[in-house]
PDB file of N, CA and C in Angstrom:
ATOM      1  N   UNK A   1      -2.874   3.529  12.465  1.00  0.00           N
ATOM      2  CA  UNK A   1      -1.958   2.491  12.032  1.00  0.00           C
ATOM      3  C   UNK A   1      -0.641   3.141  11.629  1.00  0.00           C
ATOM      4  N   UNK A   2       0.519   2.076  11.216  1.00  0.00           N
ATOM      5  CA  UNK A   2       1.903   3.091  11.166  1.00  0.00           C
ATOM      6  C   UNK A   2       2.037   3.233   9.721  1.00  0.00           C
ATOM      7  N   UNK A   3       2.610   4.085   9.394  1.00  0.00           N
ATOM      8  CA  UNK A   3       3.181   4.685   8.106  1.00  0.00           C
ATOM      9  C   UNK A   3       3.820   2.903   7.443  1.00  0.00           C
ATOM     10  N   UNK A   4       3.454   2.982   6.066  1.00  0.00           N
ATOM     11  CA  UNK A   4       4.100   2.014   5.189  1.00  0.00           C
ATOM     12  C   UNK A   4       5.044   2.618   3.851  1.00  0.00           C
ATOM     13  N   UNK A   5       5.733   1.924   3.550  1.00  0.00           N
ATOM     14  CA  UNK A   5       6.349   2.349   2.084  1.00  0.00           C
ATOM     15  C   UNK A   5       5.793   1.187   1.362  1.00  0.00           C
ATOM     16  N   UNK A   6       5.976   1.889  -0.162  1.00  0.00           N
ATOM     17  CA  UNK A   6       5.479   1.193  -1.090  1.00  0.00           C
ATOM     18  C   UNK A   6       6.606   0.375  -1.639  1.00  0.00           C
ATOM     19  N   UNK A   7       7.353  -0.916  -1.732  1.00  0.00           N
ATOM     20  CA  UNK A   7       8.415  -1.312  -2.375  1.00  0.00           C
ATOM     21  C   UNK A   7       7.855  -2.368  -3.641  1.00  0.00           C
ATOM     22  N   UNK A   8       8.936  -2.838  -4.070  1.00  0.00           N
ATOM     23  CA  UNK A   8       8.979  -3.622  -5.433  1.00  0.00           C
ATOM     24  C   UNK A   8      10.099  -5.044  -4.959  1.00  0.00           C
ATOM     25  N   UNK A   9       9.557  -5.965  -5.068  1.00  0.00           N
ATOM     26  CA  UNK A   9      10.901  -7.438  -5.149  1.00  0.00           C
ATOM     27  C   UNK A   9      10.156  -8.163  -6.675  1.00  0.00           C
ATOM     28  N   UNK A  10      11.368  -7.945  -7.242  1.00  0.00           N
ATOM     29  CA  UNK A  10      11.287  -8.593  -8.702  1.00  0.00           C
ATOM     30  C   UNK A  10       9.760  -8.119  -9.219  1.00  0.00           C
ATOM     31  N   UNK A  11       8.603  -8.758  -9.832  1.00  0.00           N
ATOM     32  CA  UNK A  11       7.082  -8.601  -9.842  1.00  0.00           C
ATOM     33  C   UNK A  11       5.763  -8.248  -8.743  1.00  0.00           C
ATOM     34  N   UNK A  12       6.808  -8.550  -7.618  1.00  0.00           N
ATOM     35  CA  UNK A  12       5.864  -8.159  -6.465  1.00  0.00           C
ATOM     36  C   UNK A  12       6.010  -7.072  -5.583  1.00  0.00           C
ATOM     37  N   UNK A  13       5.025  -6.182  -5.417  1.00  0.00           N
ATOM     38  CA  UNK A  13       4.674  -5.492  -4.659  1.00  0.00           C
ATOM     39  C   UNK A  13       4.832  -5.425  -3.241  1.00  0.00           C
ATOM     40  N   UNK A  14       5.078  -5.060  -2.360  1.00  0.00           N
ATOM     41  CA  UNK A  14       5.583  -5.497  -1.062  1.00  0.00           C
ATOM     42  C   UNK A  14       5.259  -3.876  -0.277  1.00  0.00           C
ATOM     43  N   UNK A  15       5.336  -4.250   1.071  1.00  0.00           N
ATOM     44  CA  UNK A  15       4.927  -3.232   1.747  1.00  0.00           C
ATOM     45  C   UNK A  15       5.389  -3.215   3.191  1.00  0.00           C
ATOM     46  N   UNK A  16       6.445  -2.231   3.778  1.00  0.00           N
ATOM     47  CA  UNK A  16       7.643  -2.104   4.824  1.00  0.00           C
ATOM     48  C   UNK A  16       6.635  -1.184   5.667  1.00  0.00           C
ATOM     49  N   UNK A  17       7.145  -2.303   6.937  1.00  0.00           N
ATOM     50  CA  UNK A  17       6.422  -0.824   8.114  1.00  0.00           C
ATOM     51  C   UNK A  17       7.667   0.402   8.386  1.00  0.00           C
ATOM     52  N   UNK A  18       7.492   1.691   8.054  1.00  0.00           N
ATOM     53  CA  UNK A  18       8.398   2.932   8.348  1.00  0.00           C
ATOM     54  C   UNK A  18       9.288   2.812   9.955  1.00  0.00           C
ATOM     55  N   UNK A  19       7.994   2.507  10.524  1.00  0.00           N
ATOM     56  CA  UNK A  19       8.693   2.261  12.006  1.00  0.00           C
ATOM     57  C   UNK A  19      10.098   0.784  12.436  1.00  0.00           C
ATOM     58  N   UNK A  20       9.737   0.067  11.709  1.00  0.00           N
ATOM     59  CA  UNK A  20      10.928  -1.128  11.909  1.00  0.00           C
ATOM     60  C   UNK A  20      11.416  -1.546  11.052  1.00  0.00           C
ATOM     61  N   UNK A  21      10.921  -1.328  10.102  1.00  0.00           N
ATOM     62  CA  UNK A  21      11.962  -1.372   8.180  1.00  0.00           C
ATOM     63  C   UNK A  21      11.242  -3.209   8.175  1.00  0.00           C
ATOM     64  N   UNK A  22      10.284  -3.836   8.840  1.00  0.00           N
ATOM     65  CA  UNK A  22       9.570  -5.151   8.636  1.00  0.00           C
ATOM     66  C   UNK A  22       8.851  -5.439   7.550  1.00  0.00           C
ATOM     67  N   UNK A  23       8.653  -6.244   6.686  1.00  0.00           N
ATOM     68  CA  UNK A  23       7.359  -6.182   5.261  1.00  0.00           C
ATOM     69  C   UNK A  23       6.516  -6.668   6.164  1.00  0.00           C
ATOM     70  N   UNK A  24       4.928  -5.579   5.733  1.00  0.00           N
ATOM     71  CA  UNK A  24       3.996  -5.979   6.412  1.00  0.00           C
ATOM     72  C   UNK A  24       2.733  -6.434   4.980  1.00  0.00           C
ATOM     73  N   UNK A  25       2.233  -7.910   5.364  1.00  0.00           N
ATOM     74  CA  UNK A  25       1.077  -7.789   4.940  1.00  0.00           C
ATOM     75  C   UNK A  25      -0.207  -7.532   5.142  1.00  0.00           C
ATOM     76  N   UNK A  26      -0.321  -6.817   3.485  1.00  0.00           N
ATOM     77  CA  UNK A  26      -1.705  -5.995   3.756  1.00  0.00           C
ATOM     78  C   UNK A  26      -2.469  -6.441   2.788  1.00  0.00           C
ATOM     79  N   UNK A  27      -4.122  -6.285   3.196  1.00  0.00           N
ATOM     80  CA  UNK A  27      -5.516  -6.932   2.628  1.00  0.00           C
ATOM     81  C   UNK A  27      -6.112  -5.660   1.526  1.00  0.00           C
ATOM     82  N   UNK A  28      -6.063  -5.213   0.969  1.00  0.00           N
ATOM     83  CA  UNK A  28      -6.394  -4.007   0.650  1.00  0.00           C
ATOM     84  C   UNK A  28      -7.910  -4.617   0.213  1.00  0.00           C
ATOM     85  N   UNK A  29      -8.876  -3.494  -0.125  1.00  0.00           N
ATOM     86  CA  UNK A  29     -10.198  -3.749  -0.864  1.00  0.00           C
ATOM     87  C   UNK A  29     -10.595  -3.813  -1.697  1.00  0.00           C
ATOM     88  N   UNK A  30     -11.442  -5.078  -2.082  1.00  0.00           N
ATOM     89  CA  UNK A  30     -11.851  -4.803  -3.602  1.00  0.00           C
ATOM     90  C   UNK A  30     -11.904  -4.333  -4.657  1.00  0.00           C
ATOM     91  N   UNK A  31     -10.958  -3.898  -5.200  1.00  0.00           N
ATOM     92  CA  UNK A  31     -10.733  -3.349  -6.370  1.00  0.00           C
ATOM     93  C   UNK A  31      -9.674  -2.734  -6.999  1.00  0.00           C
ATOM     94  N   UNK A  32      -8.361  -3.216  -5.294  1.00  0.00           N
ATOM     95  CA  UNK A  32      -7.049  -2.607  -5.787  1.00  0.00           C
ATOM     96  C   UNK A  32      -6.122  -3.332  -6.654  1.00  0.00           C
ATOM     97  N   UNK A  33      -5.315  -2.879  -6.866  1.00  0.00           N
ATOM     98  CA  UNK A  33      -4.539  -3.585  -8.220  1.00  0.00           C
ATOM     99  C   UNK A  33      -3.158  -2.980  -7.843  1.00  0.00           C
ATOM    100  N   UNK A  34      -2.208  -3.769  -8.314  1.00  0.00           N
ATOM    101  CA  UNK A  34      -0.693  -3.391  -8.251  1.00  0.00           C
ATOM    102  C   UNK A  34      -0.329  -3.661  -9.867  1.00  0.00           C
ATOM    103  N   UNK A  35       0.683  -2.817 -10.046  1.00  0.00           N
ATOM    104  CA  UNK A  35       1.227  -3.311 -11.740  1.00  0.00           C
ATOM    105  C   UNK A  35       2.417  -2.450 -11.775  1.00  0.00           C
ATOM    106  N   UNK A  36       3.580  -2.724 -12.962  1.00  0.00           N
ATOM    107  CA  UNK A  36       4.572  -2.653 -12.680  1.00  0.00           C
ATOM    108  C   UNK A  36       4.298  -1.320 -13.964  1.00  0.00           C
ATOM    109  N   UNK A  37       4.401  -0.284 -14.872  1.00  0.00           N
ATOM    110  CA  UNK A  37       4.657   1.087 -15.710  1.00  0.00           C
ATOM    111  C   UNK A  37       6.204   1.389 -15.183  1.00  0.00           C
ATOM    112  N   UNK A  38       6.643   1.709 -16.891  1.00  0.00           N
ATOM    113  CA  UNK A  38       8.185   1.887 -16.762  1.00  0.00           C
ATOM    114  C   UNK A  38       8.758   1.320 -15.766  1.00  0.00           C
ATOM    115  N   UNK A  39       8.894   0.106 -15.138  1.00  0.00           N
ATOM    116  CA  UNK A  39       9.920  -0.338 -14.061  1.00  0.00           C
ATOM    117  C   UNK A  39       9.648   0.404 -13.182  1.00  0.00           C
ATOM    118  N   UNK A  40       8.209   0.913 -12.775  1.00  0.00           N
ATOM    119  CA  UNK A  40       8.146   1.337 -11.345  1.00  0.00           C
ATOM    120  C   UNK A  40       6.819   0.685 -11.222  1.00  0.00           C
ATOM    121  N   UNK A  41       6.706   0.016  -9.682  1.00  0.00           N
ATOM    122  CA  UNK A  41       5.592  -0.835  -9.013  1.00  0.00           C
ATOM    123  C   UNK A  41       4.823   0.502  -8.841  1.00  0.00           C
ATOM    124  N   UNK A  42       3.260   0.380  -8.971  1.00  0.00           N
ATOM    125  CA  UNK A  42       2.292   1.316  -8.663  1.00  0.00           C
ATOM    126  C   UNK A  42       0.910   0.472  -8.331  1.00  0.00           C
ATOM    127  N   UNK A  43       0.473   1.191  -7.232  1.00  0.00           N
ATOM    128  CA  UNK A  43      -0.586   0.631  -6.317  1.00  0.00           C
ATOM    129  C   UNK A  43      -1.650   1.571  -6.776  1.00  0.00           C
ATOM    130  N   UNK A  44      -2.760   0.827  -7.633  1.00  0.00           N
ATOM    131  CA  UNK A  44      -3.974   1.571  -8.264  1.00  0.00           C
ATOM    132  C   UNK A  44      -5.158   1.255  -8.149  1.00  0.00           C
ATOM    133  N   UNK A  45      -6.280   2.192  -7.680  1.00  0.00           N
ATOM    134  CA  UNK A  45      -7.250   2.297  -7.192  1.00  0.00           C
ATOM    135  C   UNK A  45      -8.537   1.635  -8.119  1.00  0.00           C
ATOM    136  N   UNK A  46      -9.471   1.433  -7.542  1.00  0.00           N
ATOM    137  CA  UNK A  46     -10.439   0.706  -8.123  1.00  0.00           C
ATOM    138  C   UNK A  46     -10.883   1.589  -9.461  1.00  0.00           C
ATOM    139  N   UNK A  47     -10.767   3.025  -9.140  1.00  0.00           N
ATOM    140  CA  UNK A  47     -11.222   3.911 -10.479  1.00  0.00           C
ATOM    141  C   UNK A  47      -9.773   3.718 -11.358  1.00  0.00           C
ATOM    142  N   UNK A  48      -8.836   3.258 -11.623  1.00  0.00           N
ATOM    143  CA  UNK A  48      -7.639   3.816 -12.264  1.00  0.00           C
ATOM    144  C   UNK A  48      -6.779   4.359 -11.620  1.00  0.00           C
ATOM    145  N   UNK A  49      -7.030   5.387 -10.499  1.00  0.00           N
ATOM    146  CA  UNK A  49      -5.848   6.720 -10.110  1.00  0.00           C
ATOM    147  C   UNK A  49      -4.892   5.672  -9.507  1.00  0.00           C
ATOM    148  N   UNK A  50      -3.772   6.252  -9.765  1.00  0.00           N
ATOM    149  CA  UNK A  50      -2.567   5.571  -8.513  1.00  0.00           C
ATOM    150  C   UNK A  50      -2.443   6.398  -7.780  1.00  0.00           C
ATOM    151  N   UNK A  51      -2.828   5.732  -6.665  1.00  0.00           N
ATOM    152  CA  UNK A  51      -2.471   5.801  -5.381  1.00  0.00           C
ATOM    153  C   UNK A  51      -1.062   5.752  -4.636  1.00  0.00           C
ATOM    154  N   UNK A  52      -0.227   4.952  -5.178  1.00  0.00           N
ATOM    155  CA  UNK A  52       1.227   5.225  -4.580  1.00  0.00           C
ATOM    156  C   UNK A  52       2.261   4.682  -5.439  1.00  0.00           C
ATOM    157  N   UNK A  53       3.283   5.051  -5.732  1.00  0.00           N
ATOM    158  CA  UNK A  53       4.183   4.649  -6.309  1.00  0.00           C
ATOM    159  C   UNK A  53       5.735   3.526  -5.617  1.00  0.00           C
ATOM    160  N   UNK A  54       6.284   3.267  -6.401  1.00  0.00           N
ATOM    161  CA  UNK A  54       7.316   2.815  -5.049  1.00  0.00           C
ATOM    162  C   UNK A  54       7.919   3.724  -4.999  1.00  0.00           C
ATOM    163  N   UNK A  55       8.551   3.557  -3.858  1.00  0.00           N
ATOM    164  CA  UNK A  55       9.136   4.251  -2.541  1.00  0.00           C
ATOM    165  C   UNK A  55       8.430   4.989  -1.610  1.00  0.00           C
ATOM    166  N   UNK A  56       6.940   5.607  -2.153  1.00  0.00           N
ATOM    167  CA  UNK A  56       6.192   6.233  -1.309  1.00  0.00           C
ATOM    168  C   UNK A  56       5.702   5.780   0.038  1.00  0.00           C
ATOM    169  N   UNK A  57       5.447   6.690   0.734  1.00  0.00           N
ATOM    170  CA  UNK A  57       5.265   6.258   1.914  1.00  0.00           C
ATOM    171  C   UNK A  57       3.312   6.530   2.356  1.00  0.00           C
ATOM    172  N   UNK A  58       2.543   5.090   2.444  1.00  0.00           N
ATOM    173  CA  UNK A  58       1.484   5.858   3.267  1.00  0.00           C
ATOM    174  C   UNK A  58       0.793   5.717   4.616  1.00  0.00           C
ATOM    175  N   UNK A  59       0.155   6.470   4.802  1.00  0.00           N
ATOM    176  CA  UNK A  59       0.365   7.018   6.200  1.00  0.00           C
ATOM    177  C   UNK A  59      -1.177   6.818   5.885  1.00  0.00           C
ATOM    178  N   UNK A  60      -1.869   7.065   7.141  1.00  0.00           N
ATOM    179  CA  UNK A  60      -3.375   7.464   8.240  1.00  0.00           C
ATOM    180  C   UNK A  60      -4.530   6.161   7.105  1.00  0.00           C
ATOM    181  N   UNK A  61      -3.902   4.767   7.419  1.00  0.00           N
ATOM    182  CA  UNK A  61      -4.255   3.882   7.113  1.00  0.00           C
ATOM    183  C   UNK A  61      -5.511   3.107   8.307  1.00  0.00           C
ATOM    184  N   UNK A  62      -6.336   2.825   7.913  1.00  0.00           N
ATOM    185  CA  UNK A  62      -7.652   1.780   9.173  1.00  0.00           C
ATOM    186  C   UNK A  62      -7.158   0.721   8.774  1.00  0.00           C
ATOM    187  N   UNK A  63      -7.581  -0.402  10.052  1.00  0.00           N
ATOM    188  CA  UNK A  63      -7.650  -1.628   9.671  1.00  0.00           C
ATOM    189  C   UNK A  63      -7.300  -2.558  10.789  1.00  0.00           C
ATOM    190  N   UNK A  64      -7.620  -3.906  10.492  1.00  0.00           N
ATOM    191  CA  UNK A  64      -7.459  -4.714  11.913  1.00  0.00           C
ATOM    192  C   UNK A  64      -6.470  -5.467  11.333  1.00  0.00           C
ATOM    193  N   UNK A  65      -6.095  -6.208  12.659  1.00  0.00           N
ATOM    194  CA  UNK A  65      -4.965  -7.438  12.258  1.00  0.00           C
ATOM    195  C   UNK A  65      -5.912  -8.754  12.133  1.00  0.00           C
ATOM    196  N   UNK A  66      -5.502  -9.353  11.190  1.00  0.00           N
ATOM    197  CA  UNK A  66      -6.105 -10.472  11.148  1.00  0.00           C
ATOM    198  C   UNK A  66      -5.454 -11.279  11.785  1.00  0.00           C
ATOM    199  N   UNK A  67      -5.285 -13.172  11.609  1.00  0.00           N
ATOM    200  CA  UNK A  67      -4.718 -13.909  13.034  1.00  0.00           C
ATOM    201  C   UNK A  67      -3.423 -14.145  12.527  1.00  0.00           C
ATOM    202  N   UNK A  68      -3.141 -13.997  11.234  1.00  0.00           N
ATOM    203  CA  UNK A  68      -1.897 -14.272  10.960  1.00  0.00           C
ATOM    204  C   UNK A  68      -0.589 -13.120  10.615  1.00  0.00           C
ATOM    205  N   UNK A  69      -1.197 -11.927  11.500  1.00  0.00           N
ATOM    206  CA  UNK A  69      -0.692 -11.212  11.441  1.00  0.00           C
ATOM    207  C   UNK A  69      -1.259 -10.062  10.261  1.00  0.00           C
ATOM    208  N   UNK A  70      -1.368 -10.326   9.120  1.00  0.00           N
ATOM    209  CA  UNK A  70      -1.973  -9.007   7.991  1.00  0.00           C
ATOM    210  C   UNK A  70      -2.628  -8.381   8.574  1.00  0.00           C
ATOM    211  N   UNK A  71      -2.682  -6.880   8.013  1.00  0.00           N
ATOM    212  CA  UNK A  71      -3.717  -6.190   7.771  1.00  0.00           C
ATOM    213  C   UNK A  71      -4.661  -5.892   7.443  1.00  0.00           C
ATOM    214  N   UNK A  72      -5.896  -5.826   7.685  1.00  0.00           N
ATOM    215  CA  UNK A  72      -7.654  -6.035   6.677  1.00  0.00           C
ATOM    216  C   UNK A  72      -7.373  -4.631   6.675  1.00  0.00           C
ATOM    217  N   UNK A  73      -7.015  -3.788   5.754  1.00  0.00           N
ATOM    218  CA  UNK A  73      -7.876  -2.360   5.337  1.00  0.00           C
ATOM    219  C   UNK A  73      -9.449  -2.119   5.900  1.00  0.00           C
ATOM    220  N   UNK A  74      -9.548  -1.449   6.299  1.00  0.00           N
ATOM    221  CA  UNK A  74     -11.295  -0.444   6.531  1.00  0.00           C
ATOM    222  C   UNK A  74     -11.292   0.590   5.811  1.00  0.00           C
ATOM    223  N   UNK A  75     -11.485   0.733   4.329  1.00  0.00           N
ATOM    224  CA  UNK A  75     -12.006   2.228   4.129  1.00  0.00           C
ATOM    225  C   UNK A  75     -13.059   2.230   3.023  1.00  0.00           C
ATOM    226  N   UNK A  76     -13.572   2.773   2.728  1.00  0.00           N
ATOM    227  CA  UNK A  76     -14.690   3.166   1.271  1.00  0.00           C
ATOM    228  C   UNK A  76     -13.779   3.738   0.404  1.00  0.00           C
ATOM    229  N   UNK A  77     -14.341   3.352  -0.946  1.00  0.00           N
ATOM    230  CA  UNK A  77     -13.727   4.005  -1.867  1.00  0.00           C
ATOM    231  C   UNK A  77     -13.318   5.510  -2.405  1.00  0.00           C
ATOM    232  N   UNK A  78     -14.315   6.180  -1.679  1.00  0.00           N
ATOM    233  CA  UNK A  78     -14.166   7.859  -1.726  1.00  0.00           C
ATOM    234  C   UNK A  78     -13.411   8.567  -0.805  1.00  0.00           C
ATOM    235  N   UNK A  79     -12.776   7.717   0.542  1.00  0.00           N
ATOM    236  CA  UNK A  79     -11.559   7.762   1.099  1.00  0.00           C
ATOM    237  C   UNK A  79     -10.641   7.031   0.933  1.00  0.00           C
ATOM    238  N   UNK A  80      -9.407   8.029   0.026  1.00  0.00           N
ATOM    239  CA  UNK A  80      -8.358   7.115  -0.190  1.00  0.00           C
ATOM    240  C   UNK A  80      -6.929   7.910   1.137  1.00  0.00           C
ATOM    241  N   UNK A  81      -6.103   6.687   0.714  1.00  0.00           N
ATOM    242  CA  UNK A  81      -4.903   7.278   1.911  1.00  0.00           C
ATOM    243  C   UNK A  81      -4.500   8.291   1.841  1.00  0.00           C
ATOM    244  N   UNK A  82      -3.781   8.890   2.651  1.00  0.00           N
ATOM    245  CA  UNK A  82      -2.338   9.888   2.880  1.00  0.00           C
ATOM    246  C   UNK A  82      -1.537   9.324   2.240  1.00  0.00           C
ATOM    247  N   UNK A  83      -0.493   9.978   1.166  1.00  0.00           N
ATOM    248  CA  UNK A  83       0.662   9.413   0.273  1.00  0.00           C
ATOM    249  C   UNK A  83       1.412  10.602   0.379  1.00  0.00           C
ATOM    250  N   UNK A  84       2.924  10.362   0.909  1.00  0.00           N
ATOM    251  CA  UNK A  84       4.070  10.854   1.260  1.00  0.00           C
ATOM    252  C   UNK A  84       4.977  10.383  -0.691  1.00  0.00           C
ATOM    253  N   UNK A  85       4.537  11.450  -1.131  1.00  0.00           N
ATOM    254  CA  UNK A  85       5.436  10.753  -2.422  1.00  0.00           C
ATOM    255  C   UNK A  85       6.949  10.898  -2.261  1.00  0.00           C
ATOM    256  N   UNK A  86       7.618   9.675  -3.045  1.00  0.00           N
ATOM    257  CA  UNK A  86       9.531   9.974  -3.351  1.00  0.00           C
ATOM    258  C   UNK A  86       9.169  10.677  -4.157  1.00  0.00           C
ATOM    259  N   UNK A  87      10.294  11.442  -4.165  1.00  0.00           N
ATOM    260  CA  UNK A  87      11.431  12.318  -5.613  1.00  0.00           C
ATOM    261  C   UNK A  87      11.146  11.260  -6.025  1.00  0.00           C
TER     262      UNK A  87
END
């Protein structure tokens, strides 16, 4: 699948495909969570860890398209993504 960045619009979380600068939606799994720490959006894993911050970029993502276009994630919890962190 293609590389995403992690962005922020006002409270929401949002997510740009790298390849066409498009917001893509994505399904993530059971247990992910988004929340905003110091004015930065962070995408956090079912145990706690964050997983990406904004601006980060992640990469070597599974998953199908569903019909309306989103993404369904495929992974288990003991594989988490590739994260390209910002400065």
């Amino acid at each position: 699948m293609f590389p995403i960045r992690v962005e922020r619009d006002g409270n929401a979380l949002l997510f740009t495909r790298v390849d066409n600068g498009e917001r893509q939606s994505i399904v993530w799994p059971a247990g992910y969570s988004a929340r905003l720490l110091s004015g930065r959006a962070e995408l956090v894993a079912p145990d706690g860890d964050v997983v990406a911050r904004e601006r980060d970029v992640i990469n070597d993502l599974g998953g199908t398209e569903g019909d309306n276009g989103e993404i369904v994630l495929c992974f288990d919890f003991a594989s988490k993504p590739v994260v390209d962190h910002a400065p």
